[in-house]
Protein backbone atom coordinates (compact mmCIF):
# COMPACT_ATOMS: atom_id res chain seq x y z
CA UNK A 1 -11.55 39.59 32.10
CA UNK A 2 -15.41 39.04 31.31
CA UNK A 3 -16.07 37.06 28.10
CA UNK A 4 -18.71 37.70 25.98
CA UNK A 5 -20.71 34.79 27.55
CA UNK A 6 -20.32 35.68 31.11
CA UNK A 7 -21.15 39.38 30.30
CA UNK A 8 -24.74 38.71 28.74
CA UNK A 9 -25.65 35.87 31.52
CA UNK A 10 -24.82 38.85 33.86
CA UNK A 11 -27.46 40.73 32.52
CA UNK A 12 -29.75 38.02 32.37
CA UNK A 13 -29.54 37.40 35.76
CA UNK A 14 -29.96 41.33 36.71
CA UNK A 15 -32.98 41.30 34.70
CA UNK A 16 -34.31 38.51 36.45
CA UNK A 17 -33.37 39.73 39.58
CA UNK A 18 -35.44 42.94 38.86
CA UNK A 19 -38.63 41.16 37.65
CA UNK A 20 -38.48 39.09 40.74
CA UNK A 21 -38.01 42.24 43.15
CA UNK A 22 -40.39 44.57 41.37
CA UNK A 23 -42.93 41.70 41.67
CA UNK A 24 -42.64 41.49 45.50
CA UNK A 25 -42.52 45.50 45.83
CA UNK A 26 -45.99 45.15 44.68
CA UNK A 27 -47.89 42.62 46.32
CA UNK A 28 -49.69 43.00 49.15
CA UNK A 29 -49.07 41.81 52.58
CA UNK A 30 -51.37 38.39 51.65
CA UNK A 31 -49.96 38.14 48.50
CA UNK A 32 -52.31 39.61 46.62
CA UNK A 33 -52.06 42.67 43.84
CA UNK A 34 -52.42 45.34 46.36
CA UNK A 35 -54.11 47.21 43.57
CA UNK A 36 -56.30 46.92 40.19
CA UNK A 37 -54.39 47.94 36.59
CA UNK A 38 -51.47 50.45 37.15
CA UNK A 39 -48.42 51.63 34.89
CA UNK A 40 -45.47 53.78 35.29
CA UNK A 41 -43.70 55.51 32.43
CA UNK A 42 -41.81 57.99 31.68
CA UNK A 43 -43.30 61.39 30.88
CA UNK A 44 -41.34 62.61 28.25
CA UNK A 45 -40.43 59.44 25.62
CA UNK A 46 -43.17 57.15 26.72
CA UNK A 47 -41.26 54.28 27.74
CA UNK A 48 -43.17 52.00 30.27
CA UNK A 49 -41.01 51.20 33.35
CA UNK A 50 -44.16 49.00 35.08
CA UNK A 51 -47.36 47.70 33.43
CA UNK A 52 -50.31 45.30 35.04
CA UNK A 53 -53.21 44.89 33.30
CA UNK A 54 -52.91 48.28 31.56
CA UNK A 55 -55.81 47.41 28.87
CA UNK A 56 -58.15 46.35 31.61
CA UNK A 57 -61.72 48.16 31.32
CA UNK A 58 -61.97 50.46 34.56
CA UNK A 59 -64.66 53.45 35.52
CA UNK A 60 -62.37 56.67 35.34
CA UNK A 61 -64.32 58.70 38.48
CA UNK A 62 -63.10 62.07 38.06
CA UNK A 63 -59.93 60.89 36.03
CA UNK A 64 -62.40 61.81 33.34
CA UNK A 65 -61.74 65.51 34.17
CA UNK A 66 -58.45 65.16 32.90
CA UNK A 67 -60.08 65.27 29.43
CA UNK A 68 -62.55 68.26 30.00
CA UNK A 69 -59.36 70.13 30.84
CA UNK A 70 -57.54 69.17 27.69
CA UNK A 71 -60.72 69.95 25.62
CA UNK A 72 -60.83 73.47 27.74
CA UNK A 73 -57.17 73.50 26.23
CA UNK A 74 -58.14 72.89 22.72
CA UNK A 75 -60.97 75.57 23.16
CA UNK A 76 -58.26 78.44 24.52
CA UNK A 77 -55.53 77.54 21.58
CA UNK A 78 -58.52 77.72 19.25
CA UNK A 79 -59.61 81.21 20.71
CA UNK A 80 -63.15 79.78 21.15
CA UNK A 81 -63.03 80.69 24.93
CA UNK A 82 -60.24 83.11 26.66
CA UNK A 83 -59.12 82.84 30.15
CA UNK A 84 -61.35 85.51 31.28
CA UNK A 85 -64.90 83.97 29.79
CA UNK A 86 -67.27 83.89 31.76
CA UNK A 87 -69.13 80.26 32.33
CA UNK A 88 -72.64 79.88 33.90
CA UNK A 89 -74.51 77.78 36.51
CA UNK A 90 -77.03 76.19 34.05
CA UNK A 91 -79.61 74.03 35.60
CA UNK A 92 -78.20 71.28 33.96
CA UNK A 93 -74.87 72.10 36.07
CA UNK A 94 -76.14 73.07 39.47
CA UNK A 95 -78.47 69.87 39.36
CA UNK A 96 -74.91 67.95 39.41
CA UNK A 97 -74.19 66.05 42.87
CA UNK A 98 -71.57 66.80 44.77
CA UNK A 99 -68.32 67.17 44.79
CA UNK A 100 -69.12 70.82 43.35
CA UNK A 101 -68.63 74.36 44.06
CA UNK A 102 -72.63 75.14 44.44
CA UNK A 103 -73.12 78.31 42.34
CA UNK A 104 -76.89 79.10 41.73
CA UNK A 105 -78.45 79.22 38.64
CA UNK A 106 -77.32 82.11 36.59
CA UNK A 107 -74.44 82.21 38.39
CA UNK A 108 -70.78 83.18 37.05
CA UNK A 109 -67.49 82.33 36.93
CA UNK A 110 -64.29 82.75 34.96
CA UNK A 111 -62.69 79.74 32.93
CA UNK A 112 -59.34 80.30 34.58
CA UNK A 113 -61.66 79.63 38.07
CA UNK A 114 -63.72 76.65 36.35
CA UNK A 115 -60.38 74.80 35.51
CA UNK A 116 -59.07 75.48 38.87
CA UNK A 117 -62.10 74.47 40.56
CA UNK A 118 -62.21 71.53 38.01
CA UNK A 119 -58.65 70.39 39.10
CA UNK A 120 -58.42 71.48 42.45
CA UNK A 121 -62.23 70.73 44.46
CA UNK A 122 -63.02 67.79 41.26
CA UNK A 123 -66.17 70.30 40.81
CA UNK A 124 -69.24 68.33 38.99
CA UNK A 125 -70.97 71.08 38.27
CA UNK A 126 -68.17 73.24 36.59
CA UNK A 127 -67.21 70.25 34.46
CA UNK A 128 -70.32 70.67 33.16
CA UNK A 129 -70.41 74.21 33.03
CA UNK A 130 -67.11 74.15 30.78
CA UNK A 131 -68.83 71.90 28.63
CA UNK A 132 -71.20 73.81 27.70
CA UNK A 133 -69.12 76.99 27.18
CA UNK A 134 -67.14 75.28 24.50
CA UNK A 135 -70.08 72.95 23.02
CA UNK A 136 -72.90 74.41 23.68
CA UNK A 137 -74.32 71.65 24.91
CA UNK A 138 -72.86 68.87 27.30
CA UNK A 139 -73.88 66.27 24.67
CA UNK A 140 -72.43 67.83 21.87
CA UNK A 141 -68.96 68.34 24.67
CA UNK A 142 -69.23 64.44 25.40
CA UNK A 143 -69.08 63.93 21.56
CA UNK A 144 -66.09 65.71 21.35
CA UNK A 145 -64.60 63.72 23.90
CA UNK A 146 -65.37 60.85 22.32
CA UNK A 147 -63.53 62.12 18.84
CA UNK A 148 -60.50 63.26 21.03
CA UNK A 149 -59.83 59.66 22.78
CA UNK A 150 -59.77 58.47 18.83
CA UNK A 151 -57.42 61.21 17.78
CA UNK A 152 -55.25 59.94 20.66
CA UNK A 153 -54.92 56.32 20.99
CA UNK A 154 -57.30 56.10 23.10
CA UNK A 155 -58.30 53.14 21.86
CA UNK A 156 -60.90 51.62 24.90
CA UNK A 157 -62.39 54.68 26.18
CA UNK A 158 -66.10 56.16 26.18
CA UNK A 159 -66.94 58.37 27.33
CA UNK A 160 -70.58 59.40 28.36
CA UNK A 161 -70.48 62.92 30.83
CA UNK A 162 -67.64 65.34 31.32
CA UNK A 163 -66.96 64.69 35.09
CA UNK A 164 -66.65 61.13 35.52
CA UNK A 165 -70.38 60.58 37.75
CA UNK A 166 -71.57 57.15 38.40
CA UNK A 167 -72.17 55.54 34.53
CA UNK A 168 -72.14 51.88 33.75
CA UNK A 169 -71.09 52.77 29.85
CA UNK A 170 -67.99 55.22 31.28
CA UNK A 171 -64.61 53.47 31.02
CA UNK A 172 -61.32 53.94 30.67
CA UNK A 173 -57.64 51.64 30.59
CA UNK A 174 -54.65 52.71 32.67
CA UNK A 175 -52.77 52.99 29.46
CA UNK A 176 -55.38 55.31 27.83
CA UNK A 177 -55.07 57.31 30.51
CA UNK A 178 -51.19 57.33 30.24
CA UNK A 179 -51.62 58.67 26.62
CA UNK A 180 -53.83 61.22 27.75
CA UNK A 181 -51.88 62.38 30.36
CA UNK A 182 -48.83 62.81 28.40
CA UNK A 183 -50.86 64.35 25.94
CA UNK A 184 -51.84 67.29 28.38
CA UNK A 185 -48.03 68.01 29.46
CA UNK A 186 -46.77 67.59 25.83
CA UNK A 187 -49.11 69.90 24.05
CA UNK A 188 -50.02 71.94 26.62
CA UNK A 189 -47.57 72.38 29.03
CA UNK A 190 -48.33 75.84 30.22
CA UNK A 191 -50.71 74.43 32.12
CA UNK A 192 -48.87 72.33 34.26
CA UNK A 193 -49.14 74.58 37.46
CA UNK A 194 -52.46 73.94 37.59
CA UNK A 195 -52.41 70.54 38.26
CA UNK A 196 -50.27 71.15 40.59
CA UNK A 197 -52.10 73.22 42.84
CA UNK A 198 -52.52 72.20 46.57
CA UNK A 199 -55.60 74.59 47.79
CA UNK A 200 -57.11 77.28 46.37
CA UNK A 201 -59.19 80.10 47.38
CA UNK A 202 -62.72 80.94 45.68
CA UNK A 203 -64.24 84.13 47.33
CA UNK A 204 -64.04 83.41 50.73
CA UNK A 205 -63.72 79.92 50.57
CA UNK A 206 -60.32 77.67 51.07
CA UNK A 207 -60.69 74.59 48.95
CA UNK A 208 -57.77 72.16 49.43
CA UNK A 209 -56.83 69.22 46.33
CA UNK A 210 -57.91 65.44 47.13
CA UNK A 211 -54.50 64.79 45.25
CA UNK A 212 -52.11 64.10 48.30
CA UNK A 213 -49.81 63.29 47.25
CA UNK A 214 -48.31 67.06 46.40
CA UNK A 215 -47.82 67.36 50.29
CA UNK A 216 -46.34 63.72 50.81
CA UNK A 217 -44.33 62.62 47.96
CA UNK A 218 -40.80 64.24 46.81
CA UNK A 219 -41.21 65.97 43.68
CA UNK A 220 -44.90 65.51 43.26
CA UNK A 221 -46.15 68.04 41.02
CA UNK A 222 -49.87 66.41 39.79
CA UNK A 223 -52.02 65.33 38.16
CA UNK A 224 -55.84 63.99 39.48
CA UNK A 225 -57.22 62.05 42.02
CA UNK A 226 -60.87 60.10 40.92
CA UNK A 227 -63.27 57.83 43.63
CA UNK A 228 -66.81 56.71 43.34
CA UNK A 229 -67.80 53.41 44.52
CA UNK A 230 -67.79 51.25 41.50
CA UNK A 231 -64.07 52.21 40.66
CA UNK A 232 -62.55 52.07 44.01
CA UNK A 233 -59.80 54.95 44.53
CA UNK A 234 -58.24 55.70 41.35
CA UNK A 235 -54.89 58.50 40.65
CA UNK A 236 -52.91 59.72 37.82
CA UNK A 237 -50.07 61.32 39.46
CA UNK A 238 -46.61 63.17 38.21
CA UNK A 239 -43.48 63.54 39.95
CA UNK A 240 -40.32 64.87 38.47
CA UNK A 241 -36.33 64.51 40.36
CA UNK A 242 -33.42 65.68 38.38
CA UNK A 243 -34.82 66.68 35.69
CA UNK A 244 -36.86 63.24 35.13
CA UNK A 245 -41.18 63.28 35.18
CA UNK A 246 -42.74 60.16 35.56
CA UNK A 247 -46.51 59.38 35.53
CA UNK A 248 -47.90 56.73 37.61
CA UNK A 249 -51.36 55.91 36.66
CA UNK A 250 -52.96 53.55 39.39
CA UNK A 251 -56.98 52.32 39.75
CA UNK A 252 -58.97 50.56 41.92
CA UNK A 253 -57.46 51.06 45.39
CA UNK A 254 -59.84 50.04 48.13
CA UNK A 255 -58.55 53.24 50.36
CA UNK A 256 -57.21 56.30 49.99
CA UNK A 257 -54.02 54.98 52.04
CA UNK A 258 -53.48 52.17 49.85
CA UNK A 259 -53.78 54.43 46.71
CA UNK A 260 -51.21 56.60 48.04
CA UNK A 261 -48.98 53.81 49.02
CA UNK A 262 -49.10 52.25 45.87
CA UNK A 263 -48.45 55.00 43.64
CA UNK A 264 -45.72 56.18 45.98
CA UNK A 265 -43.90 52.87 45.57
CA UNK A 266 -44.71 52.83 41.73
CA UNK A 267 -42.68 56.34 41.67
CA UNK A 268 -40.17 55.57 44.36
CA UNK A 269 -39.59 52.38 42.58
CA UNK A 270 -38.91 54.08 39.03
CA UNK A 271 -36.95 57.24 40.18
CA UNK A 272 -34.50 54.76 42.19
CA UNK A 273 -34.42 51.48 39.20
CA UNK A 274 -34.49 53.96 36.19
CA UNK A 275 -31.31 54.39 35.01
CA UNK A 276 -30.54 50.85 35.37
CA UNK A 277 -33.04 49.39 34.26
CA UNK A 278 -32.83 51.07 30.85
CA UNK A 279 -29.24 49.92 30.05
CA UNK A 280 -30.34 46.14 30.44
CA UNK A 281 -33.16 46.05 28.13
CA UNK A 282 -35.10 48.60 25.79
CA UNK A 283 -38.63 49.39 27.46
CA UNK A 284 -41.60 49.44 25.23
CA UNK A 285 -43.46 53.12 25.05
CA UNK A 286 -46.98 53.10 25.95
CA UNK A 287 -48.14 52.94 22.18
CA UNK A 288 -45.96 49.43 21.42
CA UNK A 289 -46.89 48.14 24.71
CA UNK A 290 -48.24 44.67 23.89
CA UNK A 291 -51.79 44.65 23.88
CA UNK A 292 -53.72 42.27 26.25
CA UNK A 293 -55.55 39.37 23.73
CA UNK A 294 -58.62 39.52 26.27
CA UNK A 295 -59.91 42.79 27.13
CA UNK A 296 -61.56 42.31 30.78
CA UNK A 297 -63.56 44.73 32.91
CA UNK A 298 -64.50 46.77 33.89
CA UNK A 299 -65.00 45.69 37.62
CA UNK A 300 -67.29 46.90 40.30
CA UNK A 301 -65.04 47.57 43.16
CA UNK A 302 -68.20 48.80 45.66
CA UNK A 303 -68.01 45.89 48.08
CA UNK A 304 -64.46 45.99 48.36
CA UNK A 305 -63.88 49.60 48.50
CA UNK A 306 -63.75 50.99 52.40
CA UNK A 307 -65.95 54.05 52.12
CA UNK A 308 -69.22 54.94 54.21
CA UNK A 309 -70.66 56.07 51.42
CA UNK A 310 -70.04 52.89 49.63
CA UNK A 311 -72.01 50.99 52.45
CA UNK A 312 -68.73 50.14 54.05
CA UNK A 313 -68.73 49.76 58.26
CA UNK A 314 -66.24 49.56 60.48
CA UNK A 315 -66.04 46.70 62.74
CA UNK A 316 -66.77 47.67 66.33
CA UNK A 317 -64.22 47.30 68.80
CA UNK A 318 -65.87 43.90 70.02
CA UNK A 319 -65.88 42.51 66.84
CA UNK A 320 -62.75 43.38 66.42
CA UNK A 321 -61.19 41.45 69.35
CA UNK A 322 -63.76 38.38 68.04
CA UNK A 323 -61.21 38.54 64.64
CA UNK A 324 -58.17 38.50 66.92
CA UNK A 325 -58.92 35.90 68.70
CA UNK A 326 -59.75 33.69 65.62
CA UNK A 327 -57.08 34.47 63.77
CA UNK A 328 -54.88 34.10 66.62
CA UNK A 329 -56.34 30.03 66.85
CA UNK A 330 -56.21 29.69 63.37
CA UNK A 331 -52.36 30.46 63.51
CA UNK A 332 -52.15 27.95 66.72
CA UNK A 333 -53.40 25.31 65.06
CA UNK A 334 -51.56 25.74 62.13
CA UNK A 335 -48.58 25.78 64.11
């Protein structure tokens, strides 16, 4: 029979156990994070089943769609804007840069298209076109933004345009971005189908999600992908099994592999340890989460982040058999 004693040093050494194990599923091959801030909770109560650096200062990318399409939202509950509105190509919009759908000025579309094309393609310039078809202006839009993250919790983002483009000023935290995310499925859930749409078709055109992880991950069913060069590869994804969603929120990958891997084991990791884990110890919810006494960030992940467009080459083959042979006399003499 277990005494009293012997049951709680149990648990202790579970929980231990755990912490030790989760830290290795995380680190790299070199020992390194494999990734910047990330957290994993659960969808519907909050409560935070992995957390690192969750109040560091990070550039969203396109994450920052996520609120445009909760402000689009707010817009169709208030009956400013239906489905079937029609938004325009201002000049404002079509000057965006890519990634964006390319109408010409003047030209049209329906809100239930901008918000797919918003989700789906990570359209610049029908972020901004929304914006402007609920604020009139996309300064006015930005404002409201702003307000919103407030109303929230949002307690360390600004932001400063509605589609995340390159901006010093524009940052987020992973857990902001938790509470927003668990904002959209909580007061808007008849909306979830559209983040998780795979492809889409505008016209003629087939326009597939960055989001991959709906075609490689069991039970994905969203959110939004984000990438310029000073963030590295960022992701808020969802996945639900048995009846369970959790949200993974992961920034700063340096590929798109590595993001995918990452959040992939974050999920993995939670949907296999959940049940568990929440009968040896009560896990904070997002909002209790101990805040970090130093607020860091945000980081400028362009020289580490593997991207062409990011001034990132690939070794050529010679080079590469230079490294191999190095590293091959390095681990000689260390022998």
């Amino acid at each position: 029979m277990i005494t009293r004693i012997e049951g709680k040093l149990r648990l202790k050494v579970l929980w231990f156990v755990n912490l030790f194990l989760t830290g290795l599923l995380f680190l790299g091959p070199s020992g390194h994070l494999s990734a910047g801030p990330a957290i994993l909770f659960d969808a519907d109560n909050g409560k935070v089943l992995y957390a690192e650096d969750p109040d560091m200062l990070w550039h969203p990318a396109s994450l920052t769609k996520l609120m445009t399409a909760y402000l689009v939202f707010d817009a169709l509950k208030a009956g400013e804007v239906t489905m079937e509105t029609e938004i325009v190509s201002s000049p404002n919009a079509h000057s965006q840069p890519p990634s964006k759908i390319g109408l010409p000025i003047g030209g049209k579309m329906s809100v239930d298209q901008g918000l797919r094309s918003l989700i789906v393609k990570s359209a610049n310039d029908v972020a901004v076109m929304l914006a402007e078809a609920v604020s009139g202006t996309e300064e006015e839009f930005v404002q409201r933004m702003n307000e919103t993250a407030k109303r929230l919790g949002m307690r360390h983002s600004k932001f400063y345009n509605p589609n995340g483009l390159p901006d010093a000023r524009q940052v987020v935290t992973a857990r902001d971005m938790a509470i927003l995310s668990q904002a959209i499925l909580r007061d808007y859930p008849q909306y979830n189908d559209l983040f998780a749409l795979a492809k889409m078709k505008i016209g003629k055109i087939h326009l597939r999600s960055h989001n991959d992880m709906l075609r490689t991950f069991e039970g994905a069913d969203g959110m939004k992908t984000g990438f310029i060069c000073a963030s590295g590869y960022n992701i808020v994804a969802s996945a639900t099994r048995e009846q369970r969603k959790l949200i993974a929120v992961v920034l700063g990958a340096k590929t798109p592999g590595l993001r995918r891997q990452r959040t992939s084991d974050l999920l993995e990791h939670g949907f296999q340890n959940y049940k568990w884990k929440s009968l040896l110890f009560e896990a904070p919810v997002i909002g209790t989460l101990a805040e970090s006494p130093d607020i860091k960030g945000p980081t400028n992940m362009r020289r580490f982040v593997r991207s062409y467009a990011c001034g990132y080459r690939s070794p050529t083959p010679k080079k590469q058999r230079v490294r191999k042979v190095k590293k091959r006399k390095r681990k000689n003499k260390s022998s």
